[in-house]
PDB file of N, CA and C in Angstrom:
ATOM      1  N   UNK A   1     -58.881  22.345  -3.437  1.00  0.00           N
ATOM      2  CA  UNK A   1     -58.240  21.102  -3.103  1.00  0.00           C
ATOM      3  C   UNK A   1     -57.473  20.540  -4.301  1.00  0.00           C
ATOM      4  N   UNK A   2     -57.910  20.697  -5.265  1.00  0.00           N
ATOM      5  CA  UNK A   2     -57.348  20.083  -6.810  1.00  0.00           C
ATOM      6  C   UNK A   2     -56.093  21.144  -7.236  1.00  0.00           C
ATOM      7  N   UNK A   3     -56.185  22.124  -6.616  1.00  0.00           N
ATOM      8  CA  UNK A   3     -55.194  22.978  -6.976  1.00  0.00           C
ATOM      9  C   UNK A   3     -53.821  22.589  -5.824  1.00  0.00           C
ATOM     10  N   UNK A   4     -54.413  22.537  -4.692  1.00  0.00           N
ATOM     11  CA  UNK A   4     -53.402  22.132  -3.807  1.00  0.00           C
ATOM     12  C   UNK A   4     -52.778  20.562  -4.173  1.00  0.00           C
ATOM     13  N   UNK A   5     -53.385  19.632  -4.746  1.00  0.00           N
ATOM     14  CA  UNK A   5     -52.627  18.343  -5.416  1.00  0.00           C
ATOM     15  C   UNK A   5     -51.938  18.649  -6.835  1.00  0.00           C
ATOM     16  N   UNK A   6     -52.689  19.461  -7.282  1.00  0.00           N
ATOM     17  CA  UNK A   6     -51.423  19.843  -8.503  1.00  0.00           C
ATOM     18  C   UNK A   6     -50.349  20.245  -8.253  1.00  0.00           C
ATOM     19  N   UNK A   7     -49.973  21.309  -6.755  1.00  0.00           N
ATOM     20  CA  UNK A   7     -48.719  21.570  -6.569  1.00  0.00           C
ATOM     21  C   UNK A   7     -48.216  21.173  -6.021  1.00  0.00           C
ATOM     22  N   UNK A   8     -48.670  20.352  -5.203  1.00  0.00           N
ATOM     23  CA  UNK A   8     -47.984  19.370  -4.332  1.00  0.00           C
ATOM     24  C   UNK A   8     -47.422  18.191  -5.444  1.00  0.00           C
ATOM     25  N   UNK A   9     -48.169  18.161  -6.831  1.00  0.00           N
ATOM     26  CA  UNK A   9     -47.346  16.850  -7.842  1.00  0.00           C
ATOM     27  C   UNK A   9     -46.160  17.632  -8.256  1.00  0.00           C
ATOM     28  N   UNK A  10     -46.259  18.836  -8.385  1.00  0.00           N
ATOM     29  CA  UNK A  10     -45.563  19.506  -9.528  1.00  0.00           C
ATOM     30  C   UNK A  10     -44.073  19.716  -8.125  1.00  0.00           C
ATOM     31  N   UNK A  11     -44.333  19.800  -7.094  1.00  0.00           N
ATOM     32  CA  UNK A  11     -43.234  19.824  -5.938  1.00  0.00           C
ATOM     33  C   UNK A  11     -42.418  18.720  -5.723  1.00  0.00           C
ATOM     34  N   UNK A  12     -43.323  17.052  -5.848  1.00  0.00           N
ATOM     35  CA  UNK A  12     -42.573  16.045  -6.161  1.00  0.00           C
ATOM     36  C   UNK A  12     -42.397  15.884  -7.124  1.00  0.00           C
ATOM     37  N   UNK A  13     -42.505  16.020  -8.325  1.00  0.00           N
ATOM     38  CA  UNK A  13     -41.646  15.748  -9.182  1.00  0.00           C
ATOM     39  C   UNK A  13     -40.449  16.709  -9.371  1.00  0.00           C
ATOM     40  N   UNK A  14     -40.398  17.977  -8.992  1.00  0.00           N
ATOM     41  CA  UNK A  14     -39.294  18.328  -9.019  1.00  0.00           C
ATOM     42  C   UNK A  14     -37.971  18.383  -8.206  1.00  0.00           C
ATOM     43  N   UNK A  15     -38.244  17.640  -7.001  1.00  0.00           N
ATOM     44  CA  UNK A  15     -38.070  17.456  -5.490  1.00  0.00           C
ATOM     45  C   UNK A  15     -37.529  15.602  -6.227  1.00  0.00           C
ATOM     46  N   UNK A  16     -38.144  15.023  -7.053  1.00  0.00           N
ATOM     47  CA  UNK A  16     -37.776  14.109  -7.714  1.00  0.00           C
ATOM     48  C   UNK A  16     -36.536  14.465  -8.648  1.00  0.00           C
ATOM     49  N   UNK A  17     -36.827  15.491  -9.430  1.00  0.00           N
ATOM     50  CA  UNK A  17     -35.387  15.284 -10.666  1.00  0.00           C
ATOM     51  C   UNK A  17     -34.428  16.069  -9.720  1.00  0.00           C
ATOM     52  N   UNK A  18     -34.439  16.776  -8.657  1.00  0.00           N
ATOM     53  CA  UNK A  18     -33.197  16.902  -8.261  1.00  0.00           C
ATOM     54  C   UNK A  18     -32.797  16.183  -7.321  1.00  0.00           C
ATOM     55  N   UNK A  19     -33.274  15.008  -6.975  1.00  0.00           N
ATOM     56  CA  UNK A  19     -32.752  13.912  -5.794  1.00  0.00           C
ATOM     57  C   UNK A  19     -32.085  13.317  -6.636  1.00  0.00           C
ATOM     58  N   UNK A  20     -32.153  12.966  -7.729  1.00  0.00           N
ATOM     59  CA  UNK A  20     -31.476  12.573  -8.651  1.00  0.00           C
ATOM     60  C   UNK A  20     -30.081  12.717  -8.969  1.00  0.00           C
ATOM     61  N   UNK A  21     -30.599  14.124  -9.564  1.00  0.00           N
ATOM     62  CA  UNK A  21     -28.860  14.858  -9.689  1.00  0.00           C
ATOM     63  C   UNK A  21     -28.317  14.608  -8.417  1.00  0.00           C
ATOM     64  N   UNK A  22     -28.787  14.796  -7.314  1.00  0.00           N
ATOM     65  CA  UNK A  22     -28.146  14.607  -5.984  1.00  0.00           C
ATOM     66  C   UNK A  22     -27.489  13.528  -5.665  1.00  0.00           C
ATOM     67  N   UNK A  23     -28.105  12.057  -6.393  1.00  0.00           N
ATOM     68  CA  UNK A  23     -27.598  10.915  -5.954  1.00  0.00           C
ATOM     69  C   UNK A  23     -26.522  10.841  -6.593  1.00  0.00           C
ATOM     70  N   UNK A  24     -26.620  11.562  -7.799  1.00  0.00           N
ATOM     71  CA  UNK A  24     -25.260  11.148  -9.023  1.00  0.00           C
ATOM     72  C   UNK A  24     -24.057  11.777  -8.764  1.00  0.00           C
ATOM     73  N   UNK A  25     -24.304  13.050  -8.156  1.00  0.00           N
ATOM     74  CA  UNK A  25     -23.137  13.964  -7.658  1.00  0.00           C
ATOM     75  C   UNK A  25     -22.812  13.520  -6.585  1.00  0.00           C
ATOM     76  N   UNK A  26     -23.560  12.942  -5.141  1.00  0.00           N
ATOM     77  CA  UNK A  26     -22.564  12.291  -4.728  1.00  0.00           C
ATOM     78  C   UNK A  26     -22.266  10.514  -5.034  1.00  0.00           C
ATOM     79  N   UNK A  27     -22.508   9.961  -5.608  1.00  0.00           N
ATOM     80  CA  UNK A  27     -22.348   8.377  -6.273  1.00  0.00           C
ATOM     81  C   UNK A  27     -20.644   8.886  -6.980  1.00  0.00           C
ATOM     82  N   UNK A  28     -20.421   9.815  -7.631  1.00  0.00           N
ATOM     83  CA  UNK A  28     -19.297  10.510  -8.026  1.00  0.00           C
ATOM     84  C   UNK A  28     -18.546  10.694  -6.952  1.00  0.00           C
ATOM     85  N   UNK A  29     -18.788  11.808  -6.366  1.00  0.00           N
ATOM     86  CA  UNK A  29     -17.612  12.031  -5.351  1.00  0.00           C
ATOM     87  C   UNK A  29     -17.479  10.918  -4.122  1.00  0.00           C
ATOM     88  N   UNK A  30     -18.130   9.848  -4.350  1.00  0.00           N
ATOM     89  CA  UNK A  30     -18.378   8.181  -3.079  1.00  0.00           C
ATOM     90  C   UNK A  30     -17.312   7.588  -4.273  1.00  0.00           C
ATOM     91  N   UNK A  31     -17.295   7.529  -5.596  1.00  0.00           N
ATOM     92  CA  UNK A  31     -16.307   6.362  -5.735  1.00  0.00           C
ATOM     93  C   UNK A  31     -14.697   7.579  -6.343  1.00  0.00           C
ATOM     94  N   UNK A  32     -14.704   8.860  -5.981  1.00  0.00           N
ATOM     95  CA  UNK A  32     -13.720   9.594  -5.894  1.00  0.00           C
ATOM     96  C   UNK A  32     -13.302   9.007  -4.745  1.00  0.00           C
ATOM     97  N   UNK A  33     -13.888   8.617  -3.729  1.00  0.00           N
ATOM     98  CA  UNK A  33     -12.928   8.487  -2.522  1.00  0.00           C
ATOM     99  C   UNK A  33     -12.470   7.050  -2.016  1.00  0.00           C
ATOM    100  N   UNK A  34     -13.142   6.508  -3.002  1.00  0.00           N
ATOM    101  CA  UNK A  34     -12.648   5.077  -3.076  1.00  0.00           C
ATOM    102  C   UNK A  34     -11.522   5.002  -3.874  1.00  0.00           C
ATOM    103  N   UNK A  35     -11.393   5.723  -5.250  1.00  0.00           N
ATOM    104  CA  UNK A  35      -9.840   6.093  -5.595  1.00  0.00           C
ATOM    105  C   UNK A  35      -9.211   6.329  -4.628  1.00  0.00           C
ATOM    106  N   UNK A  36      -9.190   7.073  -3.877  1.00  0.00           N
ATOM    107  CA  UNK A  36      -8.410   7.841  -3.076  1.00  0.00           C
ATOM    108  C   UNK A  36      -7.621   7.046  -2.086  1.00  0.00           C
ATOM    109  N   UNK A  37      -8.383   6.019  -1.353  1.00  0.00           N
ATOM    110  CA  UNK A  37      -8.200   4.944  -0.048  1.00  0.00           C
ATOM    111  C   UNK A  37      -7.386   3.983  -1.708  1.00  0.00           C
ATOM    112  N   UNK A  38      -8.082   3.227  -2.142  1.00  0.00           N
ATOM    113  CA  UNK A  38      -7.282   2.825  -2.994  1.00  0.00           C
ATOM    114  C   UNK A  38      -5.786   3.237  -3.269  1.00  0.00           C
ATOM    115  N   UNK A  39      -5.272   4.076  -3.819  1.00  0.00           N
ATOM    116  CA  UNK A  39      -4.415   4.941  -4.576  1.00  0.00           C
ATOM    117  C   UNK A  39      -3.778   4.773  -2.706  1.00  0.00           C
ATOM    118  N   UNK A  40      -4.037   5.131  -1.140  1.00  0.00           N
ATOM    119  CA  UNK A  40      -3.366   5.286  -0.025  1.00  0.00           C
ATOM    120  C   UNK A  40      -3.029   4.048   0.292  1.00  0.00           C
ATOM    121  N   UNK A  41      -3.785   2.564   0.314  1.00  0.00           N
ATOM    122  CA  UNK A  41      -3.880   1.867   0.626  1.00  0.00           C
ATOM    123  C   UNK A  41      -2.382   1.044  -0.468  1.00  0.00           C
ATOM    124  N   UNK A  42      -1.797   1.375  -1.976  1.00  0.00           N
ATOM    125  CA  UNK A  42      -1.038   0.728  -2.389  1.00  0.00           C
ATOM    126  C   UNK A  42       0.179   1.624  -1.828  1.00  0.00           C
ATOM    127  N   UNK A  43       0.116   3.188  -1.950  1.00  0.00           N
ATOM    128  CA  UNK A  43       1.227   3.858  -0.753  1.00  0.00           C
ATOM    129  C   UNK A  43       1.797   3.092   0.313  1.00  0.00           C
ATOM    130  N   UNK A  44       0.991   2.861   1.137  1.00  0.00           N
ATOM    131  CA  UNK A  44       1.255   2.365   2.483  1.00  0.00           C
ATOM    132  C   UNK A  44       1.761   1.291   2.191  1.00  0.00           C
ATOM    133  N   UNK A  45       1.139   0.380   1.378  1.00  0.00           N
ATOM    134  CA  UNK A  45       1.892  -1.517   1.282  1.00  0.00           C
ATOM    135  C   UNK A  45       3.129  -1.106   1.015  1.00  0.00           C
ATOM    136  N   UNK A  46       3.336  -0.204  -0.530  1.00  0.00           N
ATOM    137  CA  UNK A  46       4.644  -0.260  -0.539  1.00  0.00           C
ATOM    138  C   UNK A  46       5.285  -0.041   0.178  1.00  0.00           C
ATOM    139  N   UNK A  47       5.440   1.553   0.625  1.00  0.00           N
ATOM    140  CA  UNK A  47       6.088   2.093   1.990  1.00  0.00           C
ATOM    141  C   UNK A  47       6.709   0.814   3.125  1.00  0.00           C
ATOM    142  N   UNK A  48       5.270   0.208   3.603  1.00  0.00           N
ATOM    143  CA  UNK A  48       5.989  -1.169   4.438  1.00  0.00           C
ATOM    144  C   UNK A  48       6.838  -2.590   4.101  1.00  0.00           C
ATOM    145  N   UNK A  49       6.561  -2.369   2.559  1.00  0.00           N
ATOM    146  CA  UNK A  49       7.475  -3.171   1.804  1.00  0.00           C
ATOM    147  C   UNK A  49       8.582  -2.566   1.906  1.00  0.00           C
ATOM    148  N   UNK A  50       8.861  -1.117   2.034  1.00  0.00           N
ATOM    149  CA  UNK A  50      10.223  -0.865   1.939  1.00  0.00           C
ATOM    150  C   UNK A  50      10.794  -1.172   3.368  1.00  0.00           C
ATOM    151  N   UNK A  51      10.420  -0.712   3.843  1.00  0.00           N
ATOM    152  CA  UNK A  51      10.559  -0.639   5.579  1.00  0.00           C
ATOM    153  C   UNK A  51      11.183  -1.981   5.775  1.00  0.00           C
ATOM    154  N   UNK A  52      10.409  -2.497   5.508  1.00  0.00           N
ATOM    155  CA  UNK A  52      10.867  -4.440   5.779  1.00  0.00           C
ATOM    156  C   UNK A  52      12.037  -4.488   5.353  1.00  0.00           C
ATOM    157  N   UNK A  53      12.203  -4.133   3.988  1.00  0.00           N
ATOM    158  CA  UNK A  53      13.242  -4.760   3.219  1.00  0.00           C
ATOM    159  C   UNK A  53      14.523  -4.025   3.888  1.00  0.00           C
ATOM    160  N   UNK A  54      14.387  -2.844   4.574  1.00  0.00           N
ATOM    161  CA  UNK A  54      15.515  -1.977   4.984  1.00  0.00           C
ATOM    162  C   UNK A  54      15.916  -2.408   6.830  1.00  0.00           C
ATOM    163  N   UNK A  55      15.111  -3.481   6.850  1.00  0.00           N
ATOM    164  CA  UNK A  55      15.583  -3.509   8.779  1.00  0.00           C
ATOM    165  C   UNK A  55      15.999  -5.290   8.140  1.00  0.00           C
ATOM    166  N   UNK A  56      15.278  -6.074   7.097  1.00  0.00           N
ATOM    167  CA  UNK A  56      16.460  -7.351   6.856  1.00  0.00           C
ATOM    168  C   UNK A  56      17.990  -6.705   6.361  1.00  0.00           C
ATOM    169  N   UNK A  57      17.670  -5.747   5.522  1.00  0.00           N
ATOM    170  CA  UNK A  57      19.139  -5.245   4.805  1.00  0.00           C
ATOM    171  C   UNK A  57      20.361  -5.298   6.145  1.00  0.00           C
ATOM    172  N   UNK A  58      19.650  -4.295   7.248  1.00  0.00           N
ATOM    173  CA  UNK A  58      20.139  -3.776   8.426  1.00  0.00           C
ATOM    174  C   UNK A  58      20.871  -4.770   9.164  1.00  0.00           C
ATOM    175  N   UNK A  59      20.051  -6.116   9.059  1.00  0.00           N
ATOM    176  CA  UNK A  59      19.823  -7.323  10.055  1.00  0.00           C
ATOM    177  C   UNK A  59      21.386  -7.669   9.543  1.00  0.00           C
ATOM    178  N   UNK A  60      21.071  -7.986   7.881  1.00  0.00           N
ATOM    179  CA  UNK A  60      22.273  -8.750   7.484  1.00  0.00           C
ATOM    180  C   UNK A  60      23.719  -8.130   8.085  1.00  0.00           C
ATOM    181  N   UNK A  61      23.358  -6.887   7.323  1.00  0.00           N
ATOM    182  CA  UNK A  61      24.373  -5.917   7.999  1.00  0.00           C
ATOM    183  C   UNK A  61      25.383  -6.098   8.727  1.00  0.00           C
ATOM    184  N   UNK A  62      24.252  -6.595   9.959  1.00  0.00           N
ATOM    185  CA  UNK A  62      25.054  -6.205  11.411  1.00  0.00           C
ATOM    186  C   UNK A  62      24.999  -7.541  12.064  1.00  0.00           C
ATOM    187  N   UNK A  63      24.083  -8.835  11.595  1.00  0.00           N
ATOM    188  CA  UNK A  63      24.700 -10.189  12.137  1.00  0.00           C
ATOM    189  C   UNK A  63      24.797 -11.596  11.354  1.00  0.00           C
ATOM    190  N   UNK A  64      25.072 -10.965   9.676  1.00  0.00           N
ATOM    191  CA  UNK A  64      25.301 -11.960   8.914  1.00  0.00           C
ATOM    192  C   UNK A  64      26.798 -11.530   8.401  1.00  0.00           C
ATOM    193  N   UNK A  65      27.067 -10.200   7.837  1.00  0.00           N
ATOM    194  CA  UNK A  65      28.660 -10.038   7.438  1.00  0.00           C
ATOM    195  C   UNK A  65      29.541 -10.106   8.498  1.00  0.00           C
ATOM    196  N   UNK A  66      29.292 -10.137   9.677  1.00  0.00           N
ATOM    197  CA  UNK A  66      30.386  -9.254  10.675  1.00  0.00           C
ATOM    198  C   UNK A  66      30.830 -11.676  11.060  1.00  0.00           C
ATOM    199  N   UNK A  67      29.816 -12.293  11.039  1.00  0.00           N
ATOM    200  CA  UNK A  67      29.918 -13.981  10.825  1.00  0.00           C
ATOM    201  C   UNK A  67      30.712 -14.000   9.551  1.00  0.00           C
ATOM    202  N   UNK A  68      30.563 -14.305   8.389  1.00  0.00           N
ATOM    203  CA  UNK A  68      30.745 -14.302   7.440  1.00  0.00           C
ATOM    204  C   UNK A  68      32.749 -13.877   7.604  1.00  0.00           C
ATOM    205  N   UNK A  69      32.540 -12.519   7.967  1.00  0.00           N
ATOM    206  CA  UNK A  69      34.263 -12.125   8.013  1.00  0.00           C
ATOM    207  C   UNK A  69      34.816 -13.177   9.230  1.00  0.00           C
ATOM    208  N   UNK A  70      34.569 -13.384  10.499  1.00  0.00           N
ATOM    209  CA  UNK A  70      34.841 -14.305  11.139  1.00  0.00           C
ATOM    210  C   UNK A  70      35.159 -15.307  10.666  1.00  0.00           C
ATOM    211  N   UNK A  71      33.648 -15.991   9.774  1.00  0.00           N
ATOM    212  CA  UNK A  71      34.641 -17.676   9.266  1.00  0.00           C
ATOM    213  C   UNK A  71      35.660 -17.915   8.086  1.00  0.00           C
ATOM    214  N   UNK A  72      35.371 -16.180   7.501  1.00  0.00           N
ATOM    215  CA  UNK A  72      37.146 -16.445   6.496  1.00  0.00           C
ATOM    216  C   UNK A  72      37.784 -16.106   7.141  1.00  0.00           C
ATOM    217  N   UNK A  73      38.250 -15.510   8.526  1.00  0.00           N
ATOM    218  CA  UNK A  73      39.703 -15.634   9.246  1.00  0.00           C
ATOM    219  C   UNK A  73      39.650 -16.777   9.847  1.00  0.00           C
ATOM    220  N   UNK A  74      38.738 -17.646  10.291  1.00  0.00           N
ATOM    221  CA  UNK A  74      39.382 -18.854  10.916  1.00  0.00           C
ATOM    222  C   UNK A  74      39.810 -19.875   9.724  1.00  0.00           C
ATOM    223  N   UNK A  75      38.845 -19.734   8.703  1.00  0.00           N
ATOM    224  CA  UNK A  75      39.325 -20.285   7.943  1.00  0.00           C
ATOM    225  C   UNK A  75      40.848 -19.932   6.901  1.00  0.00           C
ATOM    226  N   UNK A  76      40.966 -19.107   7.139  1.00  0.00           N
ATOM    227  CA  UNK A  76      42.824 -18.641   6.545  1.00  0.00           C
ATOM    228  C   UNK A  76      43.124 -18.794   7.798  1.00  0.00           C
ATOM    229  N   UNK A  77      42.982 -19.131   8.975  1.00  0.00           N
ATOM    230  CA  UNK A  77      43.680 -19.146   9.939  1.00  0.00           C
ATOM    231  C   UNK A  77      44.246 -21.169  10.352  1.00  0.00           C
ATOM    232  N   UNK A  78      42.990 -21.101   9.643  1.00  0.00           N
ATOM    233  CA  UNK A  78      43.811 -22.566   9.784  1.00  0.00           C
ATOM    234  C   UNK A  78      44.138 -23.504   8.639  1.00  0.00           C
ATOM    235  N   UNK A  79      44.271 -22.383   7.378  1.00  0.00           N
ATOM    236  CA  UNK A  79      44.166 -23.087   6.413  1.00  0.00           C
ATOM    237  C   UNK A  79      43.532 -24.296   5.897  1.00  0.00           C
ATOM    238  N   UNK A  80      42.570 -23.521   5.771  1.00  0.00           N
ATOM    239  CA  UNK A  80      41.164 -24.559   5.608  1.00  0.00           C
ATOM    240  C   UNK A  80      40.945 -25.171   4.023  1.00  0.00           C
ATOM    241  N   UNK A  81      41.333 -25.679   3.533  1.00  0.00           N
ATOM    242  CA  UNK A  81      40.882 -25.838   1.804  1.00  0.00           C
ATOM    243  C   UNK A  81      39.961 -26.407   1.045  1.00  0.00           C
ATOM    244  N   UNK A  82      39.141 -27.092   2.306  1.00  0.00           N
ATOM    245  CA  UNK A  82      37.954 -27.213   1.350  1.00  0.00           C
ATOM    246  C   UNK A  82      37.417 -25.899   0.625  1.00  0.00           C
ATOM    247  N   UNK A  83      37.263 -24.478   1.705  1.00  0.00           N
ATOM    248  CA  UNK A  83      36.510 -23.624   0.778  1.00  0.00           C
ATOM    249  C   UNK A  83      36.999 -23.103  -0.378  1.00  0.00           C
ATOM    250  N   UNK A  84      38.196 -23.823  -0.858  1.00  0.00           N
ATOM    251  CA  UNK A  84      38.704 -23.433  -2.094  1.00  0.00           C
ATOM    252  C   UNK A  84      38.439 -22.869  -3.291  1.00  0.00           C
ATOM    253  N   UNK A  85      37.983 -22.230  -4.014  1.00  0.00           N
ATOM    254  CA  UNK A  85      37.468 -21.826  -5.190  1.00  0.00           C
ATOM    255  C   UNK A  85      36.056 -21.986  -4.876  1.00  0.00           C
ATOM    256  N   UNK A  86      35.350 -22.020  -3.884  1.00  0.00           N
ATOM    257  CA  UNK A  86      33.945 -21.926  -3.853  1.00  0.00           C
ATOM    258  C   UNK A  86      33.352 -19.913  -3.218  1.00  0.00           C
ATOM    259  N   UNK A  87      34.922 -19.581  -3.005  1.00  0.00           N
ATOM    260  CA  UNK A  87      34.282 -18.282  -2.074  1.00  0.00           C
ATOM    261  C   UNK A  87      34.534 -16.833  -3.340  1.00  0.00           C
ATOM    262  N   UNK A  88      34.271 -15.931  -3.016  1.00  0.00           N
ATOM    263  CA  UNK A  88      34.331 -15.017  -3.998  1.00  0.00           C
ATOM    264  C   UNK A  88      35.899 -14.446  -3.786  1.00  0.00           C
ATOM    265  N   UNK A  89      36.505 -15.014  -2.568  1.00  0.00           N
ATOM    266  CA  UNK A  89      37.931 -14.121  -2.649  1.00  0.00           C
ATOM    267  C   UNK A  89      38.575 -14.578  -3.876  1.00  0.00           C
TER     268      UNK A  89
END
């Protein structure tokens, strides 16, 4: 019986130092993958930062210049002078 509790100590404790190593190797590769989501997670913001910035670009594009050219022909059209030296022409 005394022999069977000696190996049964000598089984947990070694059943002990490698749960160990076990926790540390993966505690390692658990905050490897928190880099990882990290490091995807500033990808993606940017990415949709760009995205955004490329459908206002678009927006202006197509319903702020196409206005813009409109009110300098009415305005040379009717010779308008207040906008005098305020416009980039």
């Amino acid at each position: 019986m005394q022999t069977l509790i000696e190996s049964l100590k000598t089984f947990l404790e070694i059943a002990n130092w490698v749960s160990g190593i076990l926790i540390a190797v993966f505690a390692y590769w658990g905050l490897q993958q928190l880099k990882i989501a990290k490091d995807s997670i500033t990808i993606s913001s940017k990415r949709d930062a760009y995205k955004v910035t490329a459908d206002k670009v678009c927006m202006f594009g197509d319903h702020i210049i196409p206005l813009m050219i409109e009110l300098d022909e009415k305005v040379a059209k009717k010779k308008i002078l207040f906008f005098r030296g305020r416009s980039s022409n």
